[in-house]
PDB file of N, CA and C in Angstrom:
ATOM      1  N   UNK A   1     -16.220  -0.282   1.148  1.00  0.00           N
ATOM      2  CA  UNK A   1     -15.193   0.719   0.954  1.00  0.00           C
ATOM      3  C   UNK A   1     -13.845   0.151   1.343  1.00  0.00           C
ATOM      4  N   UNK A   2     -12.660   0.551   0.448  1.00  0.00           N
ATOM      5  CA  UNK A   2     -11.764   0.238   1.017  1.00  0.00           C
ATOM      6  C   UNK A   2     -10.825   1.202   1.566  1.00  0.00           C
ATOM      7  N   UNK A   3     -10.004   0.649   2.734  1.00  0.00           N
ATOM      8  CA  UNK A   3      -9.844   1.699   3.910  1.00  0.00           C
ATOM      9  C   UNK A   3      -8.487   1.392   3.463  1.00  0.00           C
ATOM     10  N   UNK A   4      -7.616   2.426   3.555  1.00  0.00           N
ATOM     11  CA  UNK A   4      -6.358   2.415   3.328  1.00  0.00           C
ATOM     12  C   UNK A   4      -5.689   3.360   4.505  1.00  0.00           C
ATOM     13  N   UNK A   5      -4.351   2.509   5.340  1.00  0.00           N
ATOM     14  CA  UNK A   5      -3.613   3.467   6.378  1.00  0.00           C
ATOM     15  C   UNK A   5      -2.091   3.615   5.988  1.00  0.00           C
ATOM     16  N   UNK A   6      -1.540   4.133   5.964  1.00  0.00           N
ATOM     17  CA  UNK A   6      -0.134   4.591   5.838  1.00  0.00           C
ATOM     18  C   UNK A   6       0.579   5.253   7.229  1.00  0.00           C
ATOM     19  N   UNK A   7       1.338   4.722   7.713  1.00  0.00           N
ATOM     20  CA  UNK A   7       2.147   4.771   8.807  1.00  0.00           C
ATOM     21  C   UNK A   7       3.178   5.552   8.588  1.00  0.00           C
ATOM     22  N   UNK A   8       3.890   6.372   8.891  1.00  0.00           N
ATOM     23  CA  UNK A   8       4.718   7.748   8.694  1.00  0.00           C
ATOM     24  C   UNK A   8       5.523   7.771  10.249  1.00  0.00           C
ATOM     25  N   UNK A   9       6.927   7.444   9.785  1.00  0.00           N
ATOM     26  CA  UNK A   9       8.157   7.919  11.045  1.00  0.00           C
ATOM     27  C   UNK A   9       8.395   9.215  11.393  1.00  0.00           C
ATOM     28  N   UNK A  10       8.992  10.174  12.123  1.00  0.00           N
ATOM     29  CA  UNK A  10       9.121  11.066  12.108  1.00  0.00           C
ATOM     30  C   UNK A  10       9.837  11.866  11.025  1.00  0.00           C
ATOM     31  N   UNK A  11      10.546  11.009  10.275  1.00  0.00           N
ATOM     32  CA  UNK A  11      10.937  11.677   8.980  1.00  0.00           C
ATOM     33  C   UNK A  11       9.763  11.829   7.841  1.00  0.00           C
ATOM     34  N   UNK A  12       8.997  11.430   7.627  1.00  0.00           N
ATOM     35  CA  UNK A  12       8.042  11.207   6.842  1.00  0.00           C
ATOM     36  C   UNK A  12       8.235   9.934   6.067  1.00  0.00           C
ATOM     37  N   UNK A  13       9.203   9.009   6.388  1.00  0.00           N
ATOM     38  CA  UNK A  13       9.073   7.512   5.873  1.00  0.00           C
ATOM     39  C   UNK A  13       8.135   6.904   5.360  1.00  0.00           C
ATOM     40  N   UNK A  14       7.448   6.654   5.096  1.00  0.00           N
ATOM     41  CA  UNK A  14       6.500   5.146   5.730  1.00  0.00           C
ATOM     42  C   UNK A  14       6.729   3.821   6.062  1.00  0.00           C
ATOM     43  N   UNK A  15       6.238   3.483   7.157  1.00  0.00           N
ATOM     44  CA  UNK A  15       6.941   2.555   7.312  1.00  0.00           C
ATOM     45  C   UNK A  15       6.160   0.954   7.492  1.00  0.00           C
ATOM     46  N   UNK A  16       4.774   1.627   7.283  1.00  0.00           N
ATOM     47  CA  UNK A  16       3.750   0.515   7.721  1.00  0.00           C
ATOM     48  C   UNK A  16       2.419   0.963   6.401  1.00  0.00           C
ATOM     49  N   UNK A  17       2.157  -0.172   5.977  1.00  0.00           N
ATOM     50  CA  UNK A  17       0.766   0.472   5.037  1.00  0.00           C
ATOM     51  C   UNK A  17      -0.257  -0.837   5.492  1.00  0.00           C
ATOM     52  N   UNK A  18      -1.148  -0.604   5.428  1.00  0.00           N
ATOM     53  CA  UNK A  18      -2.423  -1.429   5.428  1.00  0.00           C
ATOM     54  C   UNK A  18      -3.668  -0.624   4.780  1.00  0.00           C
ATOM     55  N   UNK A  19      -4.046  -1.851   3.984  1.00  0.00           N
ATOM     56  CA  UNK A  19      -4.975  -1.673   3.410  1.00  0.00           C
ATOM     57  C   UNK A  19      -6.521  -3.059   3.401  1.00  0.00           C
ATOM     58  N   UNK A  20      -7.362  -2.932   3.620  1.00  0.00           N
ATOM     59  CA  UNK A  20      -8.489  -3.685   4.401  1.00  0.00           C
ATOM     60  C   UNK A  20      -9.951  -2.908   3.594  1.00  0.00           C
ATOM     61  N   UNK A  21     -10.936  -4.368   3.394  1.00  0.00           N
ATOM     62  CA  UNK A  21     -11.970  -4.300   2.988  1.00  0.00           C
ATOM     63  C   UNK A  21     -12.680  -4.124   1.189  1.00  0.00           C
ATOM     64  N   UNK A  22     -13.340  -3.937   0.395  1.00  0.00           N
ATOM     65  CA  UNK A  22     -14.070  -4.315  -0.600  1.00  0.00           C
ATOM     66  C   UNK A  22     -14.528  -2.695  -0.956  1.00  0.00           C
ATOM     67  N   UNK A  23     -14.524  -2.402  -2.575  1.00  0.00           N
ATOM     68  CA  UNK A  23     -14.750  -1.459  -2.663  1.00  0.00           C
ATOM     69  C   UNK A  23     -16.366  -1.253  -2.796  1.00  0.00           C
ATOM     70  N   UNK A  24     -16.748  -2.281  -3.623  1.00  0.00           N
ATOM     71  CA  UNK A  24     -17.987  -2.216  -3.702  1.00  0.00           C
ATOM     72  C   UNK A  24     -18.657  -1.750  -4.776  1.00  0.00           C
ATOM     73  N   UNK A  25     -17.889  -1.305  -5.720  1.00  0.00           N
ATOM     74  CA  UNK A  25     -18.017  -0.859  -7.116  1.00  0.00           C
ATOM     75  C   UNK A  25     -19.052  -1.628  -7.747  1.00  0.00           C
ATOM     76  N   UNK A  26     -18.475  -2.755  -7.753  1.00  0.00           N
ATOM     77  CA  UNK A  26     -18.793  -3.622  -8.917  1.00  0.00           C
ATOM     78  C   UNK A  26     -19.275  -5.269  -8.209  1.00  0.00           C
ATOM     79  N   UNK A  27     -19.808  -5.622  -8.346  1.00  0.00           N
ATOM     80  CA  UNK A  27     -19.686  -7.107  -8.109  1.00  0.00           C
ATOM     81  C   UNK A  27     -17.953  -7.853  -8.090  1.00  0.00           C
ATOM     82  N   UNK A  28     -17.933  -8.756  -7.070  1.00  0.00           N
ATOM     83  CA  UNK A  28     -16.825  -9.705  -7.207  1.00  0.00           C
ATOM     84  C   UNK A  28     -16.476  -9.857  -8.458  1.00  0.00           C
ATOM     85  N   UNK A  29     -14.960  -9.707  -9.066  1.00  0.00           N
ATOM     86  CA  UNK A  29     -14.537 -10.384 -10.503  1.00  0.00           C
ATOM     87  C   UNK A  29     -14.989  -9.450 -11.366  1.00  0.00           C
ATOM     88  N   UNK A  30     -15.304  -8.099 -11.042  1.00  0.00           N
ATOM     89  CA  UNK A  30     -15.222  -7.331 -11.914  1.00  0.00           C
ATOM     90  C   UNK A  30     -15.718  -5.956 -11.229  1.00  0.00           C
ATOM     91  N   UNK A  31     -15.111  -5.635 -10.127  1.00  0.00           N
ATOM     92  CA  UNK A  31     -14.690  -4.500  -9.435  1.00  0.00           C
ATOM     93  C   UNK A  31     -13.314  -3.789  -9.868  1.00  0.00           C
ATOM     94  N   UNK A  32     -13.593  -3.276 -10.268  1.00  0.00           N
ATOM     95  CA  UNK A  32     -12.357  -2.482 -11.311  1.00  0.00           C
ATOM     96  C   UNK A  32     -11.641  -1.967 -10.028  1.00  0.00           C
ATOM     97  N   UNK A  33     -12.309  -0.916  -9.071  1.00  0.00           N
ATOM     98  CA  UNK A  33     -11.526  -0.401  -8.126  1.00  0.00           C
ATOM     99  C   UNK A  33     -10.689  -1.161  -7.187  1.00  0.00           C
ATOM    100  N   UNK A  34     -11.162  -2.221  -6.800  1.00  0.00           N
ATOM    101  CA  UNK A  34     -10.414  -3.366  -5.886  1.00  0.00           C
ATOM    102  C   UNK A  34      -9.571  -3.959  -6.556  1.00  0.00           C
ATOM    103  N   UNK A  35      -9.250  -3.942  -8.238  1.00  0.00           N
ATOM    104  CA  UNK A  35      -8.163  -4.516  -8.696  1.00  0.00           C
ATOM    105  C   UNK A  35      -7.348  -3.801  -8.950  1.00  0.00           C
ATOM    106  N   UNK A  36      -8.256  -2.063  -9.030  1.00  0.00           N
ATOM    107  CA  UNK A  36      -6.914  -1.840  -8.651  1.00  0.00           C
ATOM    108  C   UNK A  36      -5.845  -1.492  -7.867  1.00  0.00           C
ATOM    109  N   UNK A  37      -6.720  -1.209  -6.538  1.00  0.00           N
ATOM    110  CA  UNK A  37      -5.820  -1.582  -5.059  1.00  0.00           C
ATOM    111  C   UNK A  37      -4.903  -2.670  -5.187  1.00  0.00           C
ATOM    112  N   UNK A  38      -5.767  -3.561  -5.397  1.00  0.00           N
ATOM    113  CA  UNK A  38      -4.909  -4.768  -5.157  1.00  0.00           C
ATOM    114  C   UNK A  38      -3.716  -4.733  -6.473  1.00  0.00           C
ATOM    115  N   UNK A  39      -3.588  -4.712  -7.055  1.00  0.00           N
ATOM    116  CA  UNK A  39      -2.379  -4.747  -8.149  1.00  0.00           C
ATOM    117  C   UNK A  39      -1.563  -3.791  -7.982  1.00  0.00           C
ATOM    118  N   UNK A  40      -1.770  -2.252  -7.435  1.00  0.00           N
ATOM    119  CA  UNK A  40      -1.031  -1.349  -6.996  1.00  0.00           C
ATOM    120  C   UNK A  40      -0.440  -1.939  -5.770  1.00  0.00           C
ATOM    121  N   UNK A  41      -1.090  -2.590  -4.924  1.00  0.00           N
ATOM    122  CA  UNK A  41      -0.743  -3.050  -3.300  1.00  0.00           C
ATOM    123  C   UNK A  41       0.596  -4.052  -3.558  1.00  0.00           C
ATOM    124  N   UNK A  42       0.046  -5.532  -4.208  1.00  0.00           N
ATOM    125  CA  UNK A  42       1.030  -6.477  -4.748  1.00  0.00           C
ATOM    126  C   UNK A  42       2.338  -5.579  -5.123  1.00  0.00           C
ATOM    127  N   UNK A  43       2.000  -5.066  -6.690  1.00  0.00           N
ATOM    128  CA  UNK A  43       3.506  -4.164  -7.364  1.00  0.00           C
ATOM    129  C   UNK A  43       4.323  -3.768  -6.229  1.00  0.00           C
ATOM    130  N   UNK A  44       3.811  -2.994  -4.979  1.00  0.00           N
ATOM    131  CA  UNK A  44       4.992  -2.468  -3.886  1.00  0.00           C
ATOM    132  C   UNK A  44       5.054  -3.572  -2.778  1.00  0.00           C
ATOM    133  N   UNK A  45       4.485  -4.292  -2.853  1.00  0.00           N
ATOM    134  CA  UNK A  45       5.196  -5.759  -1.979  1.00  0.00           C
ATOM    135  C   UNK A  45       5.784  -6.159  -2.673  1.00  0.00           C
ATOM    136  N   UNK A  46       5.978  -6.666  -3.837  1.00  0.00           N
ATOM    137  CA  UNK A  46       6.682  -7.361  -4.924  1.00  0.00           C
ATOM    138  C   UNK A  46       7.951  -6.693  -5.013  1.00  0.00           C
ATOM    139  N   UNK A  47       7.742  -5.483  -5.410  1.00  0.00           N
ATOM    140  CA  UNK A  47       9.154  -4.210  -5.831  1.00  0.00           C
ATOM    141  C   UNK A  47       9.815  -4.448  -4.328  1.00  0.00           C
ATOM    142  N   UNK A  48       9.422  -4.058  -3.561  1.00  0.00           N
ATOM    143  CA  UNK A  48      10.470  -3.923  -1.991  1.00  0.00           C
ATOM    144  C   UNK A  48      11.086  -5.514  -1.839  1.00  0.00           C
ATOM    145  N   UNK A  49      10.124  -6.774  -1.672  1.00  0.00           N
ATOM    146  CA  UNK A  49      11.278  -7.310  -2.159  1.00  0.00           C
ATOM    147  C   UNK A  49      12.437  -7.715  -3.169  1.00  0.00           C
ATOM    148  N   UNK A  50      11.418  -8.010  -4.497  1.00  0.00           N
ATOM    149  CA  UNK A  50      12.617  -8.391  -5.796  1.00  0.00           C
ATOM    150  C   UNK A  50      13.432  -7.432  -5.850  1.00  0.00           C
ATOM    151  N   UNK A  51      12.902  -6.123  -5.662  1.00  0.00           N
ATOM    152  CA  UNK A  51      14.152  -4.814  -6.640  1.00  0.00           C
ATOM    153  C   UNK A  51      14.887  -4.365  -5.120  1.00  0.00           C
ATOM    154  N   UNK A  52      14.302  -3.940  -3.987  1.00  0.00           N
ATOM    155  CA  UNK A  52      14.668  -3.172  -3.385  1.00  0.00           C
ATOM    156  C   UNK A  52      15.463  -4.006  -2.238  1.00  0.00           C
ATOM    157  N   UNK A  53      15.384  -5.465  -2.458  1.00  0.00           N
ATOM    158  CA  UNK A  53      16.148  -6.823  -1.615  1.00  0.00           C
ATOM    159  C   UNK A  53      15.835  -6.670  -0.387  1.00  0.00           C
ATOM    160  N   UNK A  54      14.576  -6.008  -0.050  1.00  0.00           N
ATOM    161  CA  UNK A  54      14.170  -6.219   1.684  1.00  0.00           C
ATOM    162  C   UNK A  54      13.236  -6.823   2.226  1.00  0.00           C
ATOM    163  N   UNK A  55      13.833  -7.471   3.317  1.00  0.00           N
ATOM    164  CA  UNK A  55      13.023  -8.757   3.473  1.00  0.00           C
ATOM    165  C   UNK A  55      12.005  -8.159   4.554  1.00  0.00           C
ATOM    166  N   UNK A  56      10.437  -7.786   3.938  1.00  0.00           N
ATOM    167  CA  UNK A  56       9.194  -6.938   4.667  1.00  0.00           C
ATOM    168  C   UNK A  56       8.503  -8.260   5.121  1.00  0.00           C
ATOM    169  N   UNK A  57       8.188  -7.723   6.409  1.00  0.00           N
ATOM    170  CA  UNK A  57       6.844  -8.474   6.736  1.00  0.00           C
ATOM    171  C   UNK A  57       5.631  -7.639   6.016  1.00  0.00           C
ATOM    172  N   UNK A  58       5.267  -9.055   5.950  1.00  0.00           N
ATOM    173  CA  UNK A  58       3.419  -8.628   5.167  1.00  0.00           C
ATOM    174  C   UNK A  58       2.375 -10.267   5.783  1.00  0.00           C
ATOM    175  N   UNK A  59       1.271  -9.514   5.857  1.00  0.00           N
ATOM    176  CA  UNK A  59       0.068 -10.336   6.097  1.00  0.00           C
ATOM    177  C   UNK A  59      -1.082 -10.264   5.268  1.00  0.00           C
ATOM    178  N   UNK A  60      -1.281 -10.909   4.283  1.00  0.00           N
ATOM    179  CA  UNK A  60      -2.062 -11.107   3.410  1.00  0.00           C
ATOM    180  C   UNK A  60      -3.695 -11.643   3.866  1.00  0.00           C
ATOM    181  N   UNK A  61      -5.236 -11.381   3.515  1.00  0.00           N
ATOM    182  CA  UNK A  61      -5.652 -12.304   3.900  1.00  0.00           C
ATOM    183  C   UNK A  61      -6.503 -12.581   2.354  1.00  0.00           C
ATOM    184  N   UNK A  62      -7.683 -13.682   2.570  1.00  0.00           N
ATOM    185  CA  UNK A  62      -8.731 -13.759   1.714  1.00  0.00           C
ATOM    186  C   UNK A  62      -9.757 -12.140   1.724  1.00  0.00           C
ATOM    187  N   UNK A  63     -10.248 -11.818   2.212  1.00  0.00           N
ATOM    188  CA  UNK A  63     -11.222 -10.764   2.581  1.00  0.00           C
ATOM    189  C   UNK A  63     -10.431  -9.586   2.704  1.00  0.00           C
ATOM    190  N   UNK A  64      -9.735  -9.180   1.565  1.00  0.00           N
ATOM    191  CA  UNK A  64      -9.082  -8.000   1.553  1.00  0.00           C
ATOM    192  C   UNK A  64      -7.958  -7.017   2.382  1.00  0.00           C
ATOM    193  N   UNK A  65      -7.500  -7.707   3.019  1.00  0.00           N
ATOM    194  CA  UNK A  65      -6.346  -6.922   3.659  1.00  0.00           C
ATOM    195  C   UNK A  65      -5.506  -7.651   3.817  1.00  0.00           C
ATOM    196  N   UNK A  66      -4.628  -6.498   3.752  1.00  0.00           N
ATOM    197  CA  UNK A  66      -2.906  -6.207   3.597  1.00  0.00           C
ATOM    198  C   UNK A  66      -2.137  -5.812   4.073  1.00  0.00           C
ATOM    199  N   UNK A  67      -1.292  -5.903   5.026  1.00  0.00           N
ATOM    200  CA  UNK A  67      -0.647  -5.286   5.751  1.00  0.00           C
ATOM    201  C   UNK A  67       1.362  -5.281   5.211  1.00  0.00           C
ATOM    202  N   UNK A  68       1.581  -4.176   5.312  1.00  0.00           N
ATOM    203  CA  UNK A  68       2.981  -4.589   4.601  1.00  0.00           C
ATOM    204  C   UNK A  68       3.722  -3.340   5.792  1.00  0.00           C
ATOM    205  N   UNK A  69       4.849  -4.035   6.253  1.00  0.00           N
ATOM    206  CA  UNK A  69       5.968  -3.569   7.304  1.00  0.00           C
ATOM    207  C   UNK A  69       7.272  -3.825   7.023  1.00  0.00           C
ATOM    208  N   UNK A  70       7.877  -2.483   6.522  1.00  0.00           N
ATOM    209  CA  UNK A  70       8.942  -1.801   6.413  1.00  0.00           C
ATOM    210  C   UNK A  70      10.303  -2.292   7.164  1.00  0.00           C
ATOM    211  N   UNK A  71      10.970  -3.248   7.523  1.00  0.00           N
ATOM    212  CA  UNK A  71      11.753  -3.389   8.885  1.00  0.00           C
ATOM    213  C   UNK A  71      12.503  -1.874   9.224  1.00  0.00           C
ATOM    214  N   UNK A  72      12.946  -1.661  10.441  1.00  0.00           N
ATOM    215  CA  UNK A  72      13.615  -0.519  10.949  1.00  0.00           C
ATOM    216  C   UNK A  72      15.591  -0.680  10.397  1.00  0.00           C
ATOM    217  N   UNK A  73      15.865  -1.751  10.547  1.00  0.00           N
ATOM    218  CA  UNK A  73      17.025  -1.747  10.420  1.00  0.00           C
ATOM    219  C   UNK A  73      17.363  -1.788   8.915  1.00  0.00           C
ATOM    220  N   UNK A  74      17.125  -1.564   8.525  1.00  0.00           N
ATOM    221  CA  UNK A  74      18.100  -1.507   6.779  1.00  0.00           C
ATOM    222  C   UNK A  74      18.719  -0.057   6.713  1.00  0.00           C
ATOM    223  N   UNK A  75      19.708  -0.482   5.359  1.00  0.00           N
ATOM    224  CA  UNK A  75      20.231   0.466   5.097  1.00  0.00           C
ATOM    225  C   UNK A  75      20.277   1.891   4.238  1.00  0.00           C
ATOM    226  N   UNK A  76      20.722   2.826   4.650  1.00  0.00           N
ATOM    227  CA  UNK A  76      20.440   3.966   3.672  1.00  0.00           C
ATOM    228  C   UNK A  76      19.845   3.480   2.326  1.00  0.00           C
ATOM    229  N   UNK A  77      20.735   2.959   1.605  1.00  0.00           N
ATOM    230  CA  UNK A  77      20.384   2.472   0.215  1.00  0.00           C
ATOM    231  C   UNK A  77      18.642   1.927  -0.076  1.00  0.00           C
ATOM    232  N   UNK A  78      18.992   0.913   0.951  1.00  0.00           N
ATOM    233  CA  UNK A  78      17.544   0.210   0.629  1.00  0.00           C
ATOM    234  C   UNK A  78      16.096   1.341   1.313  1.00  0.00           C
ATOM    235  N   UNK A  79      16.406   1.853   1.924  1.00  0.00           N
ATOM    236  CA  UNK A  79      15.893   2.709   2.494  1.00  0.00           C
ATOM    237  C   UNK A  79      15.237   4.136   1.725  1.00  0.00           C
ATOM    238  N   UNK A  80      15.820   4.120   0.907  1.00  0.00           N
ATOM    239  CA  UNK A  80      16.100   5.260  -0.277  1.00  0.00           C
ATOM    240  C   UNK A  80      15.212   4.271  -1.193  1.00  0.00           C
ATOM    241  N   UNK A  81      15.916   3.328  -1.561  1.00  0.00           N
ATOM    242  CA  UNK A  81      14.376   2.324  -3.018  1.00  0.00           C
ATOM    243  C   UNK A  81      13.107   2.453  -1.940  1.00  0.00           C
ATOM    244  N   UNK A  82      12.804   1.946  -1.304  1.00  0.00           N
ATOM    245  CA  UNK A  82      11.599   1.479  -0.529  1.00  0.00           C
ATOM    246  C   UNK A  82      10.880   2.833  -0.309  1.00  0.00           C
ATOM    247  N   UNK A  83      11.638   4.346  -0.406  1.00  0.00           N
ATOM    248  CA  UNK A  83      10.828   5.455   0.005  1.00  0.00           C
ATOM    249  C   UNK A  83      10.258   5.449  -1.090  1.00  0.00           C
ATOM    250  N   UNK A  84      11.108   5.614  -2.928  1.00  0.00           N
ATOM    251  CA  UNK A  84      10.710   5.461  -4.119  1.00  0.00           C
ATOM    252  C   UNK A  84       9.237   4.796  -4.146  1.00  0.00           C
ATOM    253  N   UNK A  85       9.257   3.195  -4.375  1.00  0.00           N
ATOM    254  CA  UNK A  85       8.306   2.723  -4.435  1.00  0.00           C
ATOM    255  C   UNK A  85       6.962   2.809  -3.647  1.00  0.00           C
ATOM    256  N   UNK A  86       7.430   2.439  -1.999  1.00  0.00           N
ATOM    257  CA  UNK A  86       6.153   3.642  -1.490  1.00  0.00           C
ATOM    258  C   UNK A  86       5.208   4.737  -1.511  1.00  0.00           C
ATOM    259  N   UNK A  87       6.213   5.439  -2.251  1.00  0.00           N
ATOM    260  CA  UNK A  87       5.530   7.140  -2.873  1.00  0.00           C
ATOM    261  C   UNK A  87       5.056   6.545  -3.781  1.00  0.00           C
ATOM    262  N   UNK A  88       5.353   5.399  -4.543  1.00  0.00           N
ATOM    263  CA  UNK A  88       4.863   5.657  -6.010  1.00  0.00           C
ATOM    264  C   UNK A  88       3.264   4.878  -6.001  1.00  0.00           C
ATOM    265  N   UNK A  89       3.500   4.037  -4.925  1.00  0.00           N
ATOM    266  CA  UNK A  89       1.967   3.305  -4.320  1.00  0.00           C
ATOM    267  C   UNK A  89       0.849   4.216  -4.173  1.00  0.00           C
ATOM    268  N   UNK A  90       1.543   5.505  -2.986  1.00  0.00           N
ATOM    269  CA  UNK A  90       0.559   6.575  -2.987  1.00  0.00           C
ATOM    270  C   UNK A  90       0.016   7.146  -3.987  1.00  0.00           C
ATOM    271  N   UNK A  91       0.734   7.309  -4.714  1.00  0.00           N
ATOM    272  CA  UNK A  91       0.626   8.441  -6.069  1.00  0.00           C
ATOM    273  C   UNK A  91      -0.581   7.646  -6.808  1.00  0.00           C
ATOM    274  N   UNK A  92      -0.365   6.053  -6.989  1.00  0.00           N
ATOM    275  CA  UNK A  92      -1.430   5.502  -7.578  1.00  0.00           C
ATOM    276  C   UNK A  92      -2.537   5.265  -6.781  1.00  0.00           C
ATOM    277  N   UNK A  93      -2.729   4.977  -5.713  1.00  0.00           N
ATOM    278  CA  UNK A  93      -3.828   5.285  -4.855  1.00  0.00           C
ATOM    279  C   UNK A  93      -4.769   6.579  -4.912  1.00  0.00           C
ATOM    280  N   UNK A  94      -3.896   7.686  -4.899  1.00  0.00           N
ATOM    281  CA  UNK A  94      -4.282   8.880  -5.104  1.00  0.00           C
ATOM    282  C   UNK A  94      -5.457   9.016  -6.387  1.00  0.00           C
ATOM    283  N   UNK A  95      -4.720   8.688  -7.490  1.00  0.00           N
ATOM    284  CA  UNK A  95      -5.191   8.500  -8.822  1.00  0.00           C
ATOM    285  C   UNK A  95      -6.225   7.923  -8.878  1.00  0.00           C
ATOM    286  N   UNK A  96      -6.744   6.600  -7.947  1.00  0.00           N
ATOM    287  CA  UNK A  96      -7.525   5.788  -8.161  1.00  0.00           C
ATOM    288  C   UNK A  96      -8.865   6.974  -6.907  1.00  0.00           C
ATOM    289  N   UNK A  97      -8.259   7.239  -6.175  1.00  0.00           N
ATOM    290  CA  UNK A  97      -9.371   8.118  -5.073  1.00  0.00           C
ATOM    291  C   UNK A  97      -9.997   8.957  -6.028  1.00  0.00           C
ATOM    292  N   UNK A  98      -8.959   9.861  -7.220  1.00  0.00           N
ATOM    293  CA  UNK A  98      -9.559  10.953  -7.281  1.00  0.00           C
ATOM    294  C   UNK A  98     -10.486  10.530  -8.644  1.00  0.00           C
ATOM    295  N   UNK A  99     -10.392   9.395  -9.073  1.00  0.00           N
ATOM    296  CA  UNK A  99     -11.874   9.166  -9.916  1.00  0.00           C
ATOM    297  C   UNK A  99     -13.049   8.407  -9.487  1.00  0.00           C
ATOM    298  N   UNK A 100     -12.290   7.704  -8.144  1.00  0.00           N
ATOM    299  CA  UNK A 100     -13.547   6.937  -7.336  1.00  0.00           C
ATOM    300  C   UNK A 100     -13.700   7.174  -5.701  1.00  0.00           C
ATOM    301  N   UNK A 101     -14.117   8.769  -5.099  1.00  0.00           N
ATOM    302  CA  UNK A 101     -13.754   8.863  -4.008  1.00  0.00           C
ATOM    303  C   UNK A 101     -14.910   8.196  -3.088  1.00  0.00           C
ATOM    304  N   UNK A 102     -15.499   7.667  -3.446  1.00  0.00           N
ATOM    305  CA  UNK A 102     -16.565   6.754  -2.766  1.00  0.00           C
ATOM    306  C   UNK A 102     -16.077   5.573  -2.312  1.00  0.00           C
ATOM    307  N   UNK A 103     -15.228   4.749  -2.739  1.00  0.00           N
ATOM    308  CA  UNK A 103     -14.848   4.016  -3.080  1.00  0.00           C
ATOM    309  C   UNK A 103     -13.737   3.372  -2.459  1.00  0.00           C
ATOM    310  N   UNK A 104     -12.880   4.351  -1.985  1.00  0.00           N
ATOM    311  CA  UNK A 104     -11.125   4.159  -1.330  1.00  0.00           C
ATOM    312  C   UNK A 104     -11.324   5.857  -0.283  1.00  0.00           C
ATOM    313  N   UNK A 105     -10.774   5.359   0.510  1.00  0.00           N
ATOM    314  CA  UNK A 105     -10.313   6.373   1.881  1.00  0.00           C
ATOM    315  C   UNK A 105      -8.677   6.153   2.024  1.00  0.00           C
ATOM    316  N   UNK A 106      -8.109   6.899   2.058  1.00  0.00           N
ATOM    317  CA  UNK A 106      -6.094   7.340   2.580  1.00  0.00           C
ATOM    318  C   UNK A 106      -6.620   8.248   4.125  1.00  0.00           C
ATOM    319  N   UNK A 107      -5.672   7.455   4.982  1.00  0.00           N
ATOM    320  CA  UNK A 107      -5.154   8.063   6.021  1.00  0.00           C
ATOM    321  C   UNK A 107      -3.790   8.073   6.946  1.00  0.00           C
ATOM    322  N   UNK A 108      -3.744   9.186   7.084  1.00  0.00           N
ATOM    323  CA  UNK A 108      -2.026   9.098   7.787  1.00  0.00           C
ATOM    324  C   UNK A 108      -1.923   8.662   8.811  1.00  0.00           C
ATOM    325  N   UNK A 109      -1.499   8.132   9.515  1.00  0.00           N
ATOM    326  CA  UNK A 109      -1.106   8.137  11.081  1.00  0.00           C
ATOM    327  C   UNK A 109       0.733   7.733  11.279  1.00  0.00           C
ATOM    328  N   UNK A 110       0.816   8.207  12.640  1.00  0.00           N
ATOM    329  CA  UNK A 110       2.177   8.485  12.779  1.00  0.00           C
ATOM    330  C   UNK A 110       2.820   6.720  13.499  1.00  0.00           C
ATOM    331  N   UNK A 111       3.975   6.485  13.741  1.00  0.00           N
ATOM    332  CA  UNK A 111       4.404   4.963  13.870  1.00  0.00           C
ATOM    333  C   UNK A 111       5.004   5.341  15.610  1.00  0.00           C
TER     334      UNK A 111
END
């Protein structure tokens, strides 16, 4: 299963996501659900830096997890893209839970 966490400031930001482990769908190389974590996951590491110009820590590994961190100091602006794309991570996560809820777990916790 893959475990997905989302980190939430007191504004409702996010400011931290991790995501960790194998869905299990399918065999390696043709687990539909784990590609598509992972290609939803990449797209908002990718977008926050190329489009949204912020320089995130992230920790990648072999064995499925991801960790991607928001820095505190940026500005309104960038702050404003990075909420965009974030939401839009969820939204596809969501999508992917609600045809494979076996499969992927979302949970909130606060930062």
């Amino acid at each position: 299963m893959i475990k997905i966490e989302v980190f939430l400031n007191s504004l409702g930001d996010i400011r931290k996501y991790k995501a960790s482990g194998h869905a299990g769908y399918d065999e390696i190389g043709k687990d539909i659900v784990c590609a598509s974590i992972s290609i939803l996951s990449y797209t908002a590491l990718n977008s926050l830096i190329e489009i949204c110009g912020i320089d995130v820590k992230y920790n990648i590994d072999d064995d499925g997890f991801m960790e991607i961190k928001i820095p505190d100091d940026i500005d309104k602006d960038k702050r404003y893209k990075a909420k965009i794309v974030m939401d839009t991570l969820i939204i596809g996560i969501k999508s992917v839970i609600d045809s494979y809820p076996k499969y992927v777990t979302l949970k909130y916790r606060e930062v």
